[in-house]
C-alpha atoms as a PDB file:
ATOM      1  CA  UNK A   1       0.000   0.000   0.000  1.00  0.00           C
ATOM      2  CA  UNK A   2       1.122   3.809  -1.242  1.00  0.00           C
ATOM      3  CA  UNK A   3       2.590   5.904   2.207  1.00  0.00           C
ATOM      4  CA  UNK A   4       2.066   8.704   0.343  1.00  0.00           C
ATOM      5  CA  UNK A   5      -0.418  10.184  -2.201  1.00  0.00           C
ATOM      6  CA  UNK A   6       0.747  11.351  -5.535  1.00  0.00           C
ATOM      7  CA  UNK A   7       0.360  15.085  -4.408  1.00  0.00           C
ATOM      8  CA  UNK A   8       2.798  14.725  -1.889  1.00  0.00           C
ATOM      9  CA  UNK A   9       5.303  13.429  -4.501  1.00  0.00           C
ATOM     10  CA  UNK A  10       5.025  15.816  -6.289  1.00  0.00           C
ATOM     11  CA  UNK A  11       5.443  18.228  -3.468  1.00  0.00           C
ATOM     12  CA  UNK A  12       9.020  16.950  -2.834  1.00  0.00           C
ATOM     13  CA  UNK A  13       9.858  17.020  -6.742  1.00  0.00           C
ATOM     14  CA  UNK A  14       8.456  20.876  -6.647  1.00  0.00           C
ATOM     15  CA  UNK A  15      10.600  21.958  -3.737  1.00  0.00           C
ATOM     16  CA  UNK A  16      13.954  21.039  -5.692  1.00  0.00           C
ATOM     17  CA  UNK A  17      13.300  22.327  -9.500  1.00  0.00           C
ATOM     18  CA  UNK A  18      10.367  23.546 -10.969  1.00  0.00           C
ATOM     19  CA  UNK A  19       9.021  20.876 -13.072  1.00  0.00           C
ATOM     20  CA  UNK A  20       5.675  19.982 -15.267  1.00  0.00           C
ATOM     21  CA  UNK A  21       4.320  16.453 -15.184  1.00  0.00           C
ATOM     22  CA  UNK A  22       3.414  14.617 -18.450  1.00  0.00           C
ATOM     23  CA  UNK A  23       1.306  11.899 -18.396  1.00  0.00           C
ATOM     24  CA  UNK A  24       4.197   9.532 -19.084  1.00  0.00           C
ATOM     25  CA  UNK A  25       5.647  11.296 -16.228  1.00  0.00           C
ATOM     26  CA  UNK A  26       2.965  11.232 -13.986  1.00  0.00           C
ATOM     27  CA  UNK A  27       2.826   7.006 -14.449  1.00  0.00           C
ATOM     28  CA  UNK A  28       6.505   6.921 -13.766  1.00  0.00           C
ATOM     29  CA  UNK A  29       5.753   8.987 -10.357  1.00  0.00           C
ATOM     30  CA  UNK A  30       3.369   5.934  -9.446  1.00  0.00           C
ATOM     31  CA  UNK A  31       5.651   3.636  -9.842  1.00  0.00           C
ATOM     32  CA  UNK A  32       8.460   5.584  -7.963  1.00  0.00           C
ATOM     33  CA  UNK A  33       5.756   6.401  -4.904  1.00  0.00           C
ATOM     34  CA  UNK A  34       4.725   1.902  -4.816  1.00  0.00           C
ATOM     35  CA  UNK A  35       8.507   1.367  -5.019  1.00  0.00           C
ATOM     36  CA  UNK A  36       9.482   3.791  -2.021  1.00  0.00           C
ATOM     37  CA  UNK A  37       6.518   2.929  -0.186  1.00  0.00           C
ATOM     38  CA  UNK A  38       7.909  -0.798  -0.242  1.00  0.00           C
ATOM     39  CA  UNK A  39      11.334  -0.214   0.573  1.00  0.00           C
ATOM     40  CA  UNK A  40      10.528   1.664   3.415  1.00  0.00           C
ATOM     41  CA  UNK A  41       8.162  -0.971   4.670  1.00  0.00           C
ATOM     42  CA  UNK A  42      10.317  -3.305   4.018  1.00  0.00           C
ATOM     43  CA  UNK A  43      13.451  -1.722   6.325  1.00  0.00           C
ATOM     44  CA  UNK A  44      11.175  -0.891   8.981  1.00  0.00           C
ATOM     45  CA  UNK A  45      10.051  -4.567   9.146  1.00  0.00           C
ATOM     46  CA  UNK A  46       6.573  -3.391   9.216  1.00  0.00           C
ATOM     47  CA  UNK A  47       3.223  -2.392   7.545  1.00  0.00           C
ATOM     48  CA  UNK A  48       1.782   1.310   8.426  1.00  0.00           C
ATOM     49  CA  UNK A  49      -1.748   1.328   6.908  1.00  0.00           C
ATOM     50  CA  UNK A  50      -4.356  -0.258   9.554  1.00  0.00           C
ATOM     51  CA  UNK A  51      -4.687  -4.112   8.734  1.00  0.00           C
ATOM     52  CA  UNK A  52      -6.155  -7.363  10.241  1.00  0.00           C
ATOM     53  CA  UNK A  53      -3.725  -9.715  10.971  1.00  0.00           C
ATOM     54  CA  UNK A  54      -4.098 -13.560  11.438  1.00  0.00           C
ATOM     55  CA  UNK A  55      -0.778 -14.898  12.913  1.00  0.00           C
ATOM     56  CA  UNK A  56       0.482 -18.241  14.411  1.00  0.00           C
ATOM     57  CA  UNK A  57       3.331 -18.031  16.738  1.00  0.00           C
ATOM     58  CA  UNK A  58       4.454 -19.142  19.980  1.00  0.00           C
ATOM     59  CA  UNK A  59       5.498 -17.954  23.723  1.00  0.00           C
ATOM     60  CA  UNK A  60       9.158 -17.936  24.755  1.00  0.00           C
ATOM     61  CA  UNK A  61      10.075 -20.324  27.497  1.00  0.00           C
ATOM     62  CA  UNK A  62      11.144 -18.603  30.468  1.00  0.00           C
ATOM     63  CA  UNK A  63       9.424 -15.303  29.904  1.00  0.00           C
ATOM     64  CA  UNK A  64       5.890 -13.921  30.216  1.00  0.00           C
ATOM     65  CA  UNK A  65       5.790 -11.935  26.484  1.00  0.00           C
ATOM     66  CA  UNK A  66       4.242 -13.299  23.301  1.00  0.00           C
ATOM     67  CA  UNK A  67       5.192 -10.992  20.642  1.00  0.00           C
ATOM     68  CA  UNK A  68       3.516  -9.823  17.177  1.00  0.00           C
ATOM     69  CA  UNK A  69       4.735  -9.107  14.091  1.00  0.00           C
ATOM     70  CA  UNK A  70       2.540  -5.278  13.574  1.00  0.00           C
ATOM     71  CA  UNK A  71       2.502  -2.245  15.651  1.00  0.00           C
ATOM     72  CA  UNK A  72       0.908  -0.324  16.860  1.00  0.00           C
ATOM     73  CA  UNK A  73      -2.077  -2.826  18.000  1.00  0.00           C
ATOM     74  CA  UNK A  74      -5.199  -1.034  18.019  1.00  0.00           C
ATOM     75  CA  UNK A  75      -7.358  -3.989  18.817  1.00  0.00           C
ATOM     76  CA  UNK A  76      -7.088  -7.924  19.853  1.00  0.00           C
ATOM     77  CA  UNK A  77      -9.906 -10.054  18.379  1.00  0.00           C
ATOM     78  CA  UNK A  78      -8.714 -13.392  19.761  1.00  0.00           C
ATOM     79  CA  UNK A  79      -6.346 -14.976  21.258  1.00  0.00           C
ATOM     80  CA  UNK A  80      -6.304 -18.920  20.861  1.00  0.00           C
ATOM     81  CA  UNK A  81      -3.971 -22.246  22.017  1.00  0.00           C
ATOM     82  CA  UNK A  82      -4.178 -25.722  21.308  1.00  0.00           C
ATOM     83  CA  UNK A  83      -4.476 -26.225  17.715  1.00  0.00           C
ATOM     84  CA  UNK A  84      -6.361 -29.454  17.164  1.00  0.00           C
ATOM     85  CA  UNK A  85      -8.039 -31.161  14.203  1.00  0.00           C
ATOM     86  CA  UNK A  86     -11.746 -30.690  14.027  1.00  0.00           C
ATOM     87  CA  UNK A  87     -12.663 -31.716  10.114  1.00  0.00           C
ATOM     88  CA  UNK A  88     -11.603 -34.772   8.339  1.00  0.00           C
ATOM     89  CA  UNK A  89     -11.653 -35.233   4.651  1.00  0.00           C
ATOM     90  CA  UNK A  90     -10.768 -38.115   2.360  1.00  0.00           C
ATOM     91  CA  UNK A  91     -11.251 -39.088  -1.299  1.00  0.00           C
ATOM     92  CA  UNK A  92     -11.181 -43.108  -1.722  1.00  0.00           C
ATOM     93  CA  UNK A  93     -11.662 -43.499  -5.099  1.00  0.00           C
ATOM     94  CA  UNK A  94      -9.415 -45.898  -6.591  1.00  0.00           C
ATOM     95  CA  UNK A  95      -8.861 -43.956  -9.947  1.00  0.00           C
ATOM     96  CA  UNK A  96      -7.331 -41.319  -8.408  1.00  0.00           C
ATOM     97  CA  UNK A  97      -3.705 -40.459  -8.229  1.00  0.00           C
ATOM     98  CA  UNK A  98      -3.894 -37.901  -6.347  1.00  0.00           C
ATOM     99  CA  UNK A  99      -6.264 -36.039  -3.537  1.00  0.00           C
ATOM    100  CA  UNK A 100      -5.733 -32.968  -1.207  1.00  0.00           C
ATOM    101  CA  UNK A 101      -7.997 -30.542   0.496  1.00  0.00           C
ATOM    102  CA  UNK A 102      -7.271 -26.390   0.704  1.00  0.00           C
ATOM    103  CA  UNK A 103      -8.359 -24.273   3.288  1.00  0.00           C
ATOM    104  CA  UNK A 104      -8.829 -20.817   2.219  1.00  0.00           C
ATOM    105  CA  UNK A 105     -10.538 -17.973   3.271  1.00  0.00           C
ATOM    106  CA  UNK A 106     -13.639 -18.493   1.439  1.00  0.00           C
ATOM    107  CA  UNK A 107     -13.895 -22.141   2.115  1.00  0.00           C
ATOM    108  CA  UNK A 108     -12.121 -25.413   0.714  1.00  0.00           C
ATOM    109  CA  UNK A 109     -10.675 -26.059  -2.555  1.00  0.00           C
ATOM    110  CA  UNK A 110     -10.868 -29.689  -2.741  1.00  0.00           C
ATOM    111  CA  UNK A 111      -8.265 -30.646  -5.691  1.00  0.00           C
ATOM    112  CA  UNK A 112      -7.914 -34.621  -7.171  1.00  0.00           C
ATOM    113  CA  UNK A 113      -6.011 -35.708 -10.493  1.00  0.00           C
ATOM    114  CA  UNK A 114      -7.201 -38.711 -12.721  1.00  0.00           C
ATOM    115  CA  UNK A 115      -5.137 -40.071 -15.665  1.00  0.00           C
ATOM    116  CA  UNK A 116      -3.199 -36.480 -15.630  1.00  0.00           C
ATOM    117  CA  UNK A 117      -6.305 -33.992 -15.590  1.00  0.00           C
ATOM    118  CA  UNK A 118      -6.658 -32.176 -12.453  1.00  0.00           C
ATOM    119  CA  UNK A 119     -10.055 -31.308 -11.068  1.00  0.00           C
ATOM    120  CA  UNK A 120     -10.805 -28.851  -8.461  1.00  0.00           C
ATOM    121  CA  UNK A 121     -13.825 -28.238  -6.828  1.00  0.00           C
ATOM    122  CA  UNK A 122     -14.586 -25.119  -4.454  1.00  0.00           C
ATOM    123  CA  UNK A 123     -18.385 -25.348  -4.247  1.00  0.00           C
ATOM    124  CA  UNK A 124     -17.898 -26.026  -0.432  1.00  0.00           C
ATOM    125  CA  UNK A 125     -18.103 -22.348   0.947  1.00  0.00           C
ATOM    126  CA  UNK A 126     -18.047 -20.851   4.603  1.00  0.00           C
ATOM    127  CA  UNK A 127     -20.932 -18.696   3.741  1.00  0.00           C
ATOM    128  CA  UNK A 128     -23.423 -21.449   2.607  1.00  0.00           C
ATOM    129  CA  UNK A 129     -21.728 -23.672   5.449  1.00  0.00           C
ATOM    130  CA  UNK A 130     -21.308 -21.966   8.414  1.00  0.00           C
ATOM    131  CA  UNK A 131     -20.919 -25.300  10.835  1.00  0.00           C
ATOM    132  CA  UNK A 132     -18.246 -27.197  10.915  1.00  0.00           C
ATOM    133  CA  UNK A 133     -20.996 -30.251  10.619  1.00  0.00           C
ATOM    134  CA  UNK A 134     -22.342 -28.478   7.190  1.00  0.00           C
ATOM    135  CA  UNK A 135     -19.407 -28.608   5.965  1.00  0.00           C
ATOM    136  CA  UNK A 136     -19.096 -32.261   6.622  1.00  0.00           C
ATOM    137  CA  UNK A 137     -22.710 -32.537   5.052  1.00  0.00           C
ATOM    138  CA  UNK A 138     -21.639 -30.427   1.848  1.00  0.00           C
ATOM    139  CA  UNK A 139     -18.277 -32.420   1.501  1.00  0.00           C
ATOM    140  CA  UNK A 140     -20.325 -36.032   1.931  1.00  0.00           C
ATOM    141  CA  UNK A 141     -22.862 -35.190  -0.936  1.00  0.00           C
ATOM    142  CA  UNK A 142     -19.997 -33.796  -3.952  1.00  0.00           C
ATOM    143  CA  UNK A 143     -19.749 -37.438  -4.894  1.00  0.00           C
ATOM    144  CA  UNK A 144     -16.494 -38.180  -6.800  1.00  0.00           C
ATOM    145  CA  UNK A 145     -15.529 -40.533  -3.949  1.00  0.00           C
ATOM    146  CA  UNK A 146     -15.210 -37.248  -1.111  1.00  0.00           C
ATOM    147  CA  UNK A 147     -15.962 -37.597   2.517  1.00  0.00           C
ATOM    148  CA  UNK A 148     -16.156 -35.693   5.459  1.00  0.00           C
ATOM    149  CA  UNK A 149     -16.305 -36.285   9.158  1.00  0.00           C
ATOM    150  CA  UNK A 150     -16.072 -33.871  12.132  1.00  0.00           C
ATOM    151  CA  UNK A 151     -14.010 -36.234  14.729  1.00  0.00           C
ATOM    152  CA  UNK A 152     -15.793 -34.865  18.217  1.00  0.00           C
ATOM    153  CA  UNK A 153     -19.225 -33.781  18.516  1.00  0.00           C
ATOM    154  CA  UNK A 154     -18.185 -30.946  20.611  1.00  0.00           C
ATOM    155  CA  UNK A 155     -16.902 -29.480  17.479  1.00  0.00           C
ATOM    156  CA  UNK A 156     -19.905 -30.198  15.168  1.00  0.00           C
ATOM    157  CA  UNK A 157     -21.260 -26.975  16.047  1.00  0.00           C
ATOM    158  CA  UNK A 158     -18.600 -24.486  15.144  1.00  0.00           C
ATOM    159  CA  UNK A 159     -17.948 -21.885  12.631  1.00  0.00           C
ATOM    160  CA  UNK A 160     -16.309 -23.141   9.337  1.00  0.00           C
ATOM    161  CA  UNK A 161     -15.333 -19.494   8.983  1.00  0.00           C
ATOM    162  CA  UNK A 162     -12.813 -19.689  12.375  1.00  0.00           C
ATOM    163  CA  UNK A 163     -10.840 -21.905  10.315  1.00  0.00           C
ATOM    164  CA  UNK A 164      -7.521 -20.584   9.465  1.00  0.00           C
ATOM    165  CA  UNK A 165      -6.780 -20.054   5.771  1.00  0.00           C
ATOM    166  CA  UNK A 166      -3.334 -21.725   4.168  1.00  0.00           C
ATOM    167  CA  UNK A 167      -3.013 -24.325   6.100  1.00  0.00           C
ATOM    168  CA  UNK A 168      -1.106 -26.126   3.365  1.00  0.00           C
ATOM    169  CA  UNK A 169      -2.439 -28.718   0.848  1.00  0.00           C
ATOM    170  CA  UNK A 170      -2.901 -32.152   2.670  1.00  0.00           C
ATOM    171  CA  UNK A 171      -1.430 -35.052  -0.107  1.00  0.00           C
ATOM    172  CA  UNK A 172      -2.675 -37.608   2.620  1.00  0.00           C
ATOM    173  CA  UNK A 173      -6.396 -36.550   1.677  1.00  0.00           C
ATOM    174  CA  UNK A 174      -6.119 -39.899  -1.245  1.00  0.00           C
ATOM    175  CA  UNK A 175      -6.875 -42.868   0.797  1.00  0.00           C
ATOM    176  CA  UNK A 176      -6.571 -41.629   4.351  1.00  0.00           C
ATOM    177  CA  UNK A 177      -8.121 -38.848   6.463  1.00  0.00           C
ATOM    178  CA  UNK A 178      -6.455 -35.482   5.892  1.00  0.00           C
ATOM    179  CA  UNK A 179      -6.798 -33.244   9.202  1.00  0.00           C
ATOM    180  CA  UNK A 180      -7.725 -29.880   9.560  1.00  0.00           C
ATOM    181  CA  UNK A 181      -6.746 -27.777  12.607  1.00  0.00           C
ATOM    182  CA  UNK A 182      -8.556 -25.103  14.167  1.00  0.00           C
ATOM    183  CA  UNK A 183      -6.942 -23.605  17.806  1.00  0.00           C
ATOM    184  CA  UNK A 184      -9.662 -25.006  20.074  1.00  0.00           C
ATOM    185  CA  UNK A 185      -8.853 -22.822  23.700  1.00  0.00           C
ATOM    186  CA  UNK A 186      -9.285 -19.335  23.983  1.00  0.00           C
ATOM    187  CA  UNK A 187      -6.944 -17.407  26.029  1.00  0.00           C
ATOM    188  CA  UNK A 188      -8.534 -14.363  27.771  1.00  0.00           C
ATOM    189  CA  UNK A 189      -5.797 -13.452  30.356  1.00  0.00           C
ATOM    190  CA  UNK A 190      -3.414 -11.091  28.927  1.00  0.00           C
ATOM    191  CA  UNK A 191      -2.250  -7.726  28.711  1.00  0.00           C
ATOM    192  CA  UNK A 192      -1.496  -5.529  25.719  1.00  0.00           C
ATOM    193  CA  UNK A 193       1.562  -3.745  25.116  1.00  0.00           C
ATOM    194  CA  UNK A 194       0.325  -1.522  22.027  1.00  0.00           C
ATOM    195  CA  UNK A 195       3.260   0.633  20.770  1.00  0.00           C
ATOM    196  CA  UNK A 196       5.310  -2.620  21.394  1.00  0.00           C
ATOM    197  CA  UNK A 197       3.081  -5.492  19.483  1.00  0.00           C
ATOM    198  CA  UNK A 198       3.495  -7.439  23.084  1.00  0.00           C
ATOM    199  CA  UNK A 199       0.902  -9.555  24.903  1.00  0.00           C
ATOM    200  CA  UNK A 200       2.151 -10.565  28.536  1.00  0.00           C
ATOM    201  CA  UNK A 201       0.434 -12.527  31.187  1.00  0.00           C
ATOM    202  CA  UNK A 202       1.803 -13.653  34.605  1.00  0.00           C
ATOM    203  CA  UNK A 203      -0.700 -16.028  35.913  1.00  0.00           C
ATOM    204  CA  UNK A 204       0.350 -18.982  32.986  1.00  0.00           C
ATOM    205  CA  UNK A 205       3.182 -19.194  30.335  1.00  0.00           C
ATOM    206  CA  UNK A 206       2.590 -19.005  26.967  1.00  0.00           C
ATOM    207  CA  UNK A 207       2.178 -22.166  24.936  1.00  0.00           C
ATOM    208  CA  UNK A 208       5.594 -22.617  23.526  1.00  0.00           C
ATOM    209  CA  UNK A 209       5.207 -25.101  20.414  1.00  0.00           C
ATOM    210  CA  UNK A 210       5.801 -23.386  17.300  1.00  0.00           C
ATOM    211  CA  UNK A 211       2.537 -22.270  16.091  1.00  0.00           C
ATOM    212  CA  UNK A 212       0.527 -23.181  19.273  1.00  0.00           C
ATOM    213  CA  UNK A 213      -0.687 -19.725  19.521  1.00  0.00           C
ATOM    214  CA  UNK A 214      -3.511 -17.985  17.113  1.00  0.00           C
ATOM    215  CA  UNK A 215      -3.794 -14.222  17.988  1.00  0.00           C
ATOM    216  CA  UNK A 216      -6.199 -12.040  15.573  1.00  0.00           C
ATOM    217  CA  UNK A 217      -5.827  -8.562  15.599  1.00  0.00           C
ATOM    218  CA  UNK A 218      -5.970  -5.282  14.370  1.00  0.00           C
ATOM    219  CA  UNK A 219      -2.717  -3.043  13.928  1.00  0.00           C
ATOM    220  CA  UNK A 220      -1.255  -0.083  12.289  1.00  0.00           C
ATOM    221  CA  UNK A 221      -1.191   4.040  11.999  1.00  0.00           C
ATOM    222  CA  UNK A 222      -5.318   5.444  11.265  1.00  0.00           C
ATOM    223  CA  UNK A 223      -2.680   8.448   9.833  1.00  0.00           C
ATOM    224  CA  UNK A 224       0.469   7.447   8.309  1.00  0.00           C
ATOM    225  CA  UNK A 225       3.188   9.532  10.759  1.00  0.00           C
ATOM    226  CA  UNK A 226       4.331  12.627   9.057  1.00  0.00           C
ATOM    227  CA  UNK A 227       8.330  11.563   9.368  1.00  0.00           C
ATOM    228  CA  UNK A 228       7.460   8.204   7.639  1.00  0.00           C
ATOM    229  CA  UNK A 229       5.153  10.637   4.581  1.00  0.00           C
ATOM    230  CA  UNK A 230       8.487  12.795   4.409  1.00  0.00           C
ATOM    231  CA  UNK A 231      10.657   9.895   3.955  1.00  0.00           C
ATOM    232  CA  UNK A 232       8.587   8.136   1.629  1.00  0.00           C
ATOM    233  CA  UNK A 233       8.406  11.470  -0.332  1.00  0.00           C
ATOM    234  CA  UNK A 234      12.185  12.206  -0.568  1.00  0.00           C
ATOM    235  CA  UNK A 235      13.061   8.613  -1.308  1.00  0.00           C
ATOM    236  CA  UNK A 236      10.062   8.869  -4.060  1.00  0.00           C
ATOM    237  CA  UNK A 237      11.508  12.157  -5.313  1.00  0.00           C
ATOM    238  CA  UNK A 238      14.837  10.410  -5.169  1.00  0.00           C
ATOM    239  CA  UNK A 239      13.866   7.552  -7.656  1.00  0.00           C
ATOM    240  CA  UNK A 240      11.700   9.507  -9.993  1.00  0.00           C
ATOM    241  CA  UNK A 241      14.832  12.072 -11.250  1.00  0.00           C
ATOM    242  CA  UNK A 242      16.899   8.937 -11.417  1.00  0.00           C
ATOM    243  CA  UNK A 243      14.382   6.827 -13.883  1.00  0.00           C
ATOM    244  CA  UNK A 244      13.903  10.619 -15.531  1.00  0.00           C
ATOM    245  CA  UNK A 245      17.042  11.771 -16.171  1.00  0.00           C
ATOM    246  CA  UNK A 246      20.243  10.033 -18.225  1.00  0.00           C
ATOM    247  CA  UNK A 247      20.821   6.691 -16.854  1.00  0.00           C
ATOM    248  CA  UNK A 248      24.565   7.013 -17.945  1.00  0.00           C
ATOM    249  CA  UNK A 249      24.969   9.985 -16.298  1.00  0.00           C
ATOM    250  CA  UNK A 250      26.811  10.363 -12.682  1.00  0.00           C
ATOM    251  CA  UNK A 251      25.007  13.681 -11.708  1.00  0.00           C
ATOM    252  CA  UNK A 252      23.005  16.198 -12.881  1.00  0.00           C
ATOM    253  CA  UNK A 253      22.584  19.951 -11.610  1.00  0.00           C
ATOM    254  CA  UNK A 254      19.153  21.150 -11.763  1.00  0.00           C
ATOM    255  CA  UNK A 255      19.016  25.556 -11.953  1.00  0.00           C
ATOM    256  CA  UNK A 256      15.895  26.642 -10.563  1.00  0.00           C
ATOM    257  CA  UNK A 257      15.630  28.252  -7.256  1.00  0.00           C
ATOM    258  CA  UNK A 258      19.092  26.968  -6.091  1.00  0.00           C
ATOM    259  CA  UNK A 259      21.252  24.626  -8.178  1.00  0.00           C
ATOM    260  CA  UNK A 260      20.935  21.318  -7.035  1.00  0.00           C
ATOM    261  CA  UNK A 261      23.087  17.953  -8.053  1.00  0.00           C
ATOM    262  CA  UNK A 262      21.343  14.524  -8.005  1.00  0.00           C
ATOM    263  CA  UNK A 263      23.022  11.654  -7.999  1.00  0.00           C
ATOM    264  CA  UNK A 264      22.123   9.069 -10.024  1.00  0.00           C
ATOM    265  CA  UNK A 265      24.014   6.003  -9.307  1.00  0.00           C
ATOM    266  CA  UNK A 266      23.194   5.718  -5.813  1.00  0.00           C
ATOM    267  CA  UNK A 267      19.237   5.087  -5.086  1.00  0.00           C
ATOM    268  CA  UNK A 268      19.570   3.332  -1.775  1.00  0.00           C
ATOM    269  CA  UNK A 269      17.912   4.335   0.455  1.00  0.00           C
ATOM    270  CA  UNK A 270      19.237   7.774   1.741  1.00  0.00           C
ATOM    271  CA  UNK A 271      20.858   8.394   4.995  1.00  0.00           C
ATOM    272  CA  UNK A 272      18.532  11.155   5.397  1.00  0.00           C
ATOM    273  CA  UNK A 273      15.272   9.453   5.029  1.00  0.00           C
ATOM    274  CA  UNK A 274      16.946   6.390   7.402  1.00  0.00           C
ATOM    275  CA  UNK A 275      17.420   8.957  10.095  1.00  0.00           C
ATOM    276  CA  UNK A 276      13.627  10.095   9.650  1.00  0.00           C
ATOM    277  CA  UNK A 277      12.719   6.630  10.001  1.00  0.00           C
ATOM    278  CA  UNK A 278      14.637   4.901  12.497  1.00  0.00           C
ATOM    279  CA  UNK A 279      11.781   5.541  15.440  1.00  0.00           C
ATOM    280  CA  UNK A 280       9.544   3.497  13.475  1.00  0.00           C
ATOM    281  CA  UNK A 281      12.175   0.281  12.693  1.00  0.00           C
ATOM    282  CA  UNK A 282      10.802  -2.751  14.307  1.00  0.00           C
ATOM    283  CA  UNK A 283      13.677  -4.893  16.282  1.00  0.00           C
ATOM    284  CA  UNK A 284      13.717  -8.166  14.983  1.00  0.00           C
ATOM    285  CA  UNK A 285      13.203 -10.929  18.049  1.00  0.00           C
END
């Protein structure tokens, strides 16, 4: 996602030389703004724009923090342990080669190849399912040699939709009972460290498996922060004269103003727009 709208941009271009933009011009300014926006994301280790996150992860033995990828949280949806399978799918139809079962976010995408052609199959959908048991139901009537079971009763009644998306493509679905997880024990004691992504609780340790924790939540700046818009800016700015100008050139001097020389060889990203950044770098744990 764009830090920065195109105004901006060109804002930062303005300041330096007096320019027009062509429509040619104004494309390669888009490009320059997606480009900056990514790098930037990319050495802060973190997304600005307000997202919903879905992450698996784990506690660290010996200590009381469980910590998340995005900052700053504005809200925790759910916080989950235990992942255990609560649907069961199989394909036992002796033609097949091959048979494997999707989860995504929509629903399943229930794949199987015969003599070489692959079929797939994603009429089985959360929102005409919303049981874990319909699903079942939906899965036993497709025919082509599908089944479904939900292994515990106590799980017949829950949503399909709580299921976690990309939980890999399970090969063992062809002749044996491919198991889908779904983290089973919510985990309501905890406190929120916002600016640091950090949940902490003293009264239990964190599961410490990896992946034995499911926290959903809500993170990132309502505003994008006004050093992070300059940065993004410059660095756009930066890029834009460099795919503009003479790529065989070492420096140009632009009269306007002031005179002012670009160089072209070097588009890392500046030391200036590092500096303006640095507050908002996430430490890697």
């Amino acid at each position: 996602m764009n830090l920065i709208s195109r105004e901006r941009a060109q804002q930062a271009i303005l300041e330096k030389a007096p320019a027009t933009f062509t429509a040619p011009e104004l494309a390669l300014l888009d490009q320059a703004i997606a480009a900056a926006s990514q790098t930037i994301e990319n050495w802060c280790r973190r997304a600005f724009a307000v997202q919903r996150y879905d992450e698996r992860t784990q506690g660290h033995e010996g200590t009381p923090y469980l910590f998340l990828s995005q900052a700053p949280i504005l809200a925790v949806e759910r916080v989950t342990a235990d992942p255990t399978v609560v649907l069961e799918i199989t394909n036992t139809t002796a033609t097949n080669q091959r048979a494997s079962v999707q989860v995504t976010d929509t629903g399943l995408t229930l794949a199987r190849v015969v003599s070489g052609t692959l079929t797939l199959d994603t009429s089985v959908t959360w929102s005409s399912n919303a049981t874990l048991s319909a699903v079942a139901a939906a899965v036993n009537g497709l025919g082509n040699g599908w089944s479904a079971r939900v292994p515990r009763s106590a799980y017949a009644l829950w949503p399909s939709a709580d299921l976690r998306p990309i939980q890999g493509a399970l090969f063992c679905a062809l002749g044996a009972w491919a198991g889908i997880k779904q983290h089973v024990t919510d985990l309501p004691s905890y406190e929120i460290e916002e600016e640091a992504a950090v949940l902490y609780r003293t009264d239990a340790p964190w599961p410490t498996s990896p992946g034995s924790v499911r926290v959903c939540y809500t993170a990132g700046y309502p505003e994008i922060p006004a050093p992070v818009q300059e940065a993004t800016a410059e660095y756009a700015a930066t890029l834009f004269w460099q795919a503009w100008r003479d790529p065989g050139a070492s420096s140009i001097n632009v009269v306007g103003a002031g005179m002012s020389t670009y160089s072209l060889r070097n588009v890392l990203l500046p030391g200036a727009c590092k500096g303006l950044l640095l507050p908002y770098r996430r430490t890697l744990v």
